[in-house]
C-alpha atoms as a PDB file:
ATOM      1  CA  UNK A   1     200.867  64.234 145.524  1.00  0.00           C
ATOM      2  CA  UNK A   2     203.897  64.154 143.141  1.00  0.00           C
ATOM      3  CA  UNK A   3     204.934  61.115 141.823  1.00  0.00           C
ATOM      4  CA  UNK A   4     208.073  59.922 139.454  1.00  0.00           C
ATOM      5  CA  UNK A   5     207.256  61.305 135.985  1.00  0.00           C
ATOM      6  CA  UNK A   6     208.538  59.727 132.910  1.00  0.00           C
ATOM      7  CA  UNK A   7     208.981  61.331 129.626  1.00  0.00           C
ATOM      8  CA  UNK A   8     207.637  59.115 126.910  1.00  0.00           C
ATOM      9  CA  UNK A   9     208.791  59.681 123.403  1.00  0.00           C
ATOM     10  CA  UNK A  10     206.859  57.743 121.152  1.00  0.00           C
ATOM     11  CA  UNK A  11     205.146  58.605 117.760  1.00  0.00           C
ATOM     12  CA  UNK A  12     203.591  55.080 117.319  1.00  0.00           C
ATOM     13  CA  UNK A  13     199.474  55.924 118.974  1.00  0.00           C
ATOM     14  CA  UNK A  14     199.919  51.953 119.502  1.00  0.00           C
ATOM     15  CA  UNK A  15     202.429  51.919 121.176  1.00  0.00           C
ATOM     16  CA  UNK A  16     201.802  54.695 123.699  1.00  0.00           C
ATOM     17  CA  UNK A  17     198.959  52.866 124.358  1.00  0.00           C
ATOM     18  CA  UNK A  18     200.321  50.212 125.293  1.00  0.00           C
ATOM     19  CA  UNK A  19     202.598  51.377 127.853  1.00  0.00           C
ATOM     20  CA  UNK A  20     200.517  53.714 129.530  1.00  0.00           C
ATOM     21  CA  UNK A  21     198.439  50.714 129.756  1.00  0.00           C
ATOM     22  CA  UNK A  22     201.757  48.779 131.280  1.00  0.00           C
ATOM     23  CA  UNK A  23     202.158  51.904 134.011  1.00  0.00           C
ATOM     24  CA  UNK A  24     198.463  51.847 134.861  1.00  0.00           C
ATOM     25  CA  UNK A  25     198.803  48.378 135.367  1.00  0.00           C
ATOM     26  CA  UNK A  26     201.827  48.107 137.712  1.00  0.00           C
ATOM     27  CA  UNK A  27     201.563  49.257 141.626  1.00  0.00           C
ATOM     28  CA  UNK A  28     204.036  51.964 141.384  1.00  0.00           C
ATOM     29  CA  UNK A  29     202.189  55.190 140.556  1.00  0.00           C
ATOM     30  CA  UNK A  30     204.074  57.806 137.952  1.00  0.00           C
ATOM     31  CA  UNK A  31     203.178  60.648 135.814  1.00  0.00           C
ATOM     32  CA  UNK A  32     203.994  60.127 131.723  1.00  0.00           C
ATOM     33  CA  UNK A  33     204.032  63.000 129.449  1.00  0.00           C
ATOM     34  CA  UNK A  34     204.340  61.916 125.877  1.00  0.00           C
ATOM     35  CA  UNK A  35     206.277  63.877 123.250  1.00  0.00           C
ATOM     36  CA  UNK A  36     204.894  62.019 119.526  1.00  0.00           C
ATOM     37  CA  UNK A  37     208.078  63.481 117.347  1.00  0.00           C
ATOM     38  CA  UNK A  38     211.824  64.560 118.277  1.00  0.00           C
ATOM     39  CA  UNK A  39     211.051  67.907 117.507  1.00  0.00           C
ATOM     40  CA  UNK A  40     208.237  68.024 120.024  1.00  0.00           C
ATOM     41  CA  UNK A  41     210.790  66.179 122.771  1.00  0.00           C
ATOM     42  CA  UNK A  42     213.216  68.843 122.678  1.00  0.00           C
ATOM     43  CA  UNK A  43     210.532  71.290 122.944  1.00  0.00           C
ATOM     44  CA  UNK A  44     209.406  69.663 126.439  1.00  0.00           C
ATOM     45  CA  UNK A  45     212.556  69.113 127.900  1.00  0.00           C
ATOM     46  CA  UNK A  46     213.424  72.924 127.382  1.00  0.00           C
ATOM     47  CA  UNK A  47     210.428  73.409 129.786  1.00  0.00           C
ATOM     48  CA  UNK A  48     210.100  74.579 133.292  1.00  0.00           C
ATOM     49  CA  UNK A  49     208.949  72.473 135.931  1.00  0.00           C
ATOM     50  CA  UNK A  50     205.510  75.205 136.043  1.00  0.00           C
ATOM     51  CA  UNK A  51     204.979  73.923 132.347  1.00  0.00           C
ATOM     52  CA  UNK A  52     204.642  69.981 134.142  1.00  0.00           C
ATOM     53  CA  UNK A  53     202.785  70.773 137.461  1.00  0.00           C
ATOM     54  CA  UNK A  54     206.244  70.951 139.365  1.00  0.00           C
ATOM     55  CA  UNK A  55     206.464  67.014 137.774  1.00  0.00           C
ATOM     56  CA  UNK A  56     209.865  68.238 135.998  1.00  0.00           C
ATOM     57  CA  UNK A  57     212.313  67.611 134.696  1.00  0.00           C
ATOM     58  CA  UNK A  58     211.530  63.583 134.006  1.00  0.00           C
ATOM     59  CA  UNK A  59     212.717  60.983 136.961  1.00  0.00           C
ATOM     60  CA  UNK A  60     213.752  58.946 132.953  1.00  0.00           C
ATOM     61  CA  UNK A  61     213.423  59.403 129.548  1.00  0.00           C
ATOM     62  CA  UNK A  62     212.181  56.152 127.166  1.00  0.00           C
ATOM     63  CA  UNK A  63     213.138  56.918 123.584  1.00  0.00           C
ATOM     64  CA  UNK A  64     212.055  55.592 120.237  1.00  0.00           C
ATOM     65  CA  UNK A  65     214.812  55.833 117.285  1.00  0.00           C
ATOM     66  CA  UNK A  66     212.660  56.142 114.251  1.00  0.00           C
ATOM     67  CA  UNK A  67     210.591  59.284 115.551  1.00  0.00           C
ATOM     68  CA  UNK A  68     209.527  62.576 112.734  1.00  0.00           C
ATOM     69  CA  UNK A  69     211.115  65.679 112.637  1.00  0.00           C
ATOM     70  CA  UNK A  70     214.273  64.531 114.797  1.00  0.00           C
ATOM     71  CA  UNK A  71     215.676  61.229 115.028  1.00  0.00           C
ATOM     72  CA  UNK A  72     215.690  59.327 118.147  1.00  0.00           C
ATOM     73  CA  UNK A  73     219.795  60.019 117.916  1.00  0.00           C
ATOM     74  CA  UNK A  74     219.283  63.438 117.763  1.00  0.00           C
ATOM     75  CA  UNK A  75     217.276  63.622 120.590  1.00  0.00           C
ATOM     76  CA  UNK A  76     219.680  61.468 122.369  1.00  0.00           C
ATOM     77  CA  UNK A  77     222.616  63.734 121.188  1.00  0.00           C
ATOM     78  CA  UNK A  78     220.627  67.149 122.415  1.00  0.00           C
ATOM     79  CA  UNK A  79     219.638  65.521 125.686  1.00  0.00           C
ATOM     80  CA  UNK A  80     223.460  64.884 126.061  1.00  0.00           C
ATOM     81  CA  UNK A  81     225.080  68.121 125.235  1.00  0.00           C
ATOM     82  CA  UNK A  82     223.041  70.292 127.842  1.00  0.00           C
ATOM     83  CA  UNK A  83     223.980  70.614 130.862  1.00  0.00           C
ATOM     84  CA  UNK A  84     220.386  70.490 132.604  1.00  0.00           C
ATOM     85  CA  UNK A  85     219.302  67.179 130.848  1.00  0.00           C
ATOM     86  CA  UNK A  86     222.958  65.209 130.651  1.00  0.00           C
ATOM     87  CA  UNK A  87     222.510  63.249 133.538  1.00  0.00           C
ATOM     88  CA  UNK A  88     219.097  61.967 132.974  1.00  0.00           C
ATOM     89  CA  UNK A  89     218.188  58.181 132.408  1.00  0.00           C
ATOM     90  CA  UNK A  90     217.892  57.176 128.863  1.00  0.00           C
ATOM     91  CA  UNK A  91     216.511  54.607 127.828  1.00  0.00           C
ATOM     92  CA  UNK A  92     216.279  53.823 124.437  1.00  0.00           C
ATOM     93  CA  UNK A  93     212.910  51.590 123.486  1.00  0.00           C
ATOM     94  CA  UNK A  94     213.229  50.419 119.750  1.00  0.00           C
ATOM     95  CA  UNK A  95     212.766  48.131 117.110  1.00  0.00           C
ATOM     96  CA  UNK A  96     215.778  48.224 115.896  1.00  0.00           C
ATOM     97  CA  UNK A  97     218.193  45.005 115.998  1.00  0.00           C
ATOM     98  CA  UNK A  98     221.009  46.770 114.300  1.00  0.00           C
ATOM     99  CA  UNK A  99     224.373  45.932 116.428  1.00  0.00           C
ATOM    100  CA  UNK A 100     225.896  49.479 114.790  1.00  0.00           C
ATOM    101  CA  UNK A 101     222.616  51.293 116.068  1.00  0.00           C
ATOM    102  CA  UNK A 102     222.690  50.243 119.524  1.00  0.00           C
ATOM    103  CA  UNK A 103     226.576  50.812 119.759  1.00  0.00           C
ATOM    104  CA  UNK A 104     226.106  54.409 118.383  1.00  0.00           C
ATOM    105  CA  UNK A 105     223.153  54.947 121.385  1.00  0.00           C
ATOM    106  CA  UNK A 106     225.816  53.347 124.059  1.00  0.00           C
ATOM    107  CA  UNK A 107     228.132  55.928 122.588  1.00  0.00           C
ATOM    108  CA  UNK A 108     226.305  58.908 122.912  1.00  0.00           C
ATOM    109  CA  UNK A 109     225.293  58.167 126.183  1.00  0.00           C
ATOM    110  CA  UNK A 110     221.957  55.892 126.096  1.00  0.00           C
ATOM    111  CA  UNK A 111     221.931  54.364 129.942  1.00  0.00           C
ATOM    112  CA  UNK A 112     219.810  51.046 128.138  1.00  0.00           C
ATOM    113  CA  UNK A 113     219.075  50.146 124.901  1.00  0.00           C
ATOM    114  CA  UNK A 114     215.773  47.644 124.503  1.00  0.00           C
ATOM    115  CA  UNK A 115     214.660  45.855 121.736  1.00  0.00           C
ATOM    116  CA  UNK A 116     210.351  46.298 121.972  1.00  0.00           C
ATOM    117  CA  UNK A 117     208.854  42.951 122.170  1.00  0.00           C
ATOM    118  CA  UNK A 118     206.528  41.762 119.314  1.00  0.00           C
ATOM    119  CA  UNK A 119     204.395  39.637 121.812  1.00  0.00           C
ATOM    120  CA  UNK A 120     201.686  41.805 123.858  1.00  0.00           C
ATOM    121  CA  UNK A 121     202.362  40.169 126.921  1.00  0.00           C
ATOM    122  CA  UNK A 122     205.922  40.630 126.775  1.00  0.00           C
ATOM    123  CA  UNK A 123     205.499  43.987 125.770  1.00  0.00           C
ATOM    124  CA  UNK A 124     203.456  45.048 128.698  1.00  0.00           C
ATOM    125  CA  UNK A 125     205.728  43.071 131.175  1.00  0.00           C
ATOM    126  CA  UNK A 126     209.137  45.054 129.940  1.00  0.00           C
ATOM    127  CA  UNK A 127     207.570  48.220 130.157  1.00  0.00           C
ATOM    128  CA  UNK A 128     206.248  47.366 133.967  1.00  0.00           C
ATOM    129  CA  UNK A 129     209.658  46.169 134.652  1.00  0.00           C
ATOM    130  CA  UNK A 130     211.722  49.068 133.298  1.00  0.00           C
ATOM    131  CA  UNK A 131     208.906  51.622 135.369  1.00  0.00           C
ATOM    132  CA  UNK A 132     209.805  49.323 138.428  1.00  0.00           C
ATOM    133  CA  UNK A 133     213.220  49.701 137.948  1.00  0.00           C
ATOM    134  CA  UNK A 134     213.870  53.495 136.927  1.00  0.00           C
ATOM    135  CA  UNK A 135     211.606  54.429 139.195  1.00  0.00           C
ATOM    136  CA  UNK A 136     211.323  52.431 142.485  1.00  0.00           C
ATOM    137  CA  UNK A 137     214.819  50.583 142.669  1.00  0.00           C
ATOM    138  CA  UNK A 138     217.381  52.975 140.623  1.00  0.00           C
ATOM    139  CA  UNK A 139     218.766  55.497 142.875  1.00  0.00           C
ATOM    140  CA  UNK A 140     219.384  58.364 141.095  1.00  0.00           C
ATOM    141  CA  UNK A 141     222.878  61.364 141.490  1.00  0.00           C
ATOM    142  CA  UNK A 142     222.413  62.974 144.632  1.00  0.00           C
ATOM    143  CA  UNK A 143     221.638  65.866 142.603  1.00  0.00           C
ATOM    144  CA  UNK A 144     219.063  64.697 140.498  1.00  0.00           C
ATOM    145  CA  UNK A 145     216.828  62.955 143.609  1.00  0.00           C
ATOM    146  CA  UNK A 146     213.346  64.554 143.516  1.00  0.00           C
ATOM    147  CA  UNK A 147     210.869  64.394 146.582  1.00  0.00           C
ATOM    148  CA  UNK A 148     208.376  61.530 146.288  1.00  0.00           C
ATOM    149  CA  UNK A 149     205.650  61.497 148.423  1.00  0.00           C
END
């Protein structure tokens, strides 16, 4: 059974912990992959859907901004400029407050830009809502619908 897959790029081991623990929490069942630097992101979106057990490419993409190797932006920016992963759901997660930050993401195409929550609960109940959302409510292109079964 194939289920919505998102592609989790995160190098803080805390917080991938903490949202896989949101997704195994919620009811909606998806497959995350996690990518832990930029570098390492680009590498896994440049793979086949073989590579992912036919989970591929991701249903969305949640990005960190302060990631090794590549920046979040440059992942954001590489993700943009091909063809096969334009389209895609991004969703930047960050610390970052910085108004200039966030209006670069917009600019380069980020579809959301969310500051992480300091507060565990809160934490755990954005990253439930934005699986709900990106993967249960948001109706993706035409194109880029997968089969969910």
């Amino acid at each position: 059974m194939k289920h919505p897959t998102i592609l989790l790029i995160e190098d803080n081991p805390d917080d991938v912990e903490l949202t896989l623990r949101a997704f195994r929490e919620q009811t909606l069942e998806v497959h995350v992959e996690v990518a832990r630097d930029g570098a390492e992101a680009i590498e896994c979106l440049a793979a086949d859907s073989a590579t992912h057990d036919g989970q591929w490419p991701p249903h969305v993409i949640l990005l960190d901004l302060n990631l090794p190797k590549l920046s979040g932006i440059e992942v954001l920016r590489h993700i943009r400029s091909h063809t096969e992963t334009q389209r895609l759901p991004v969703i930047v997660l960050t610390t970052s407050n910085d108004a200039q930050e966030r209006s670069r993401c917009y600019e380069i195409g980020a579809s959301s830009f969310i500051r992480k929550p300091v507060a565990y609960e809160r934490f755990m109940e954005v990253i439930k809502q934005l699986g709900i959302y990106w993967t249960d409510i948001n109706m993706p292109p035409p194109h880029a619908e997968r089969p969910y079964a």
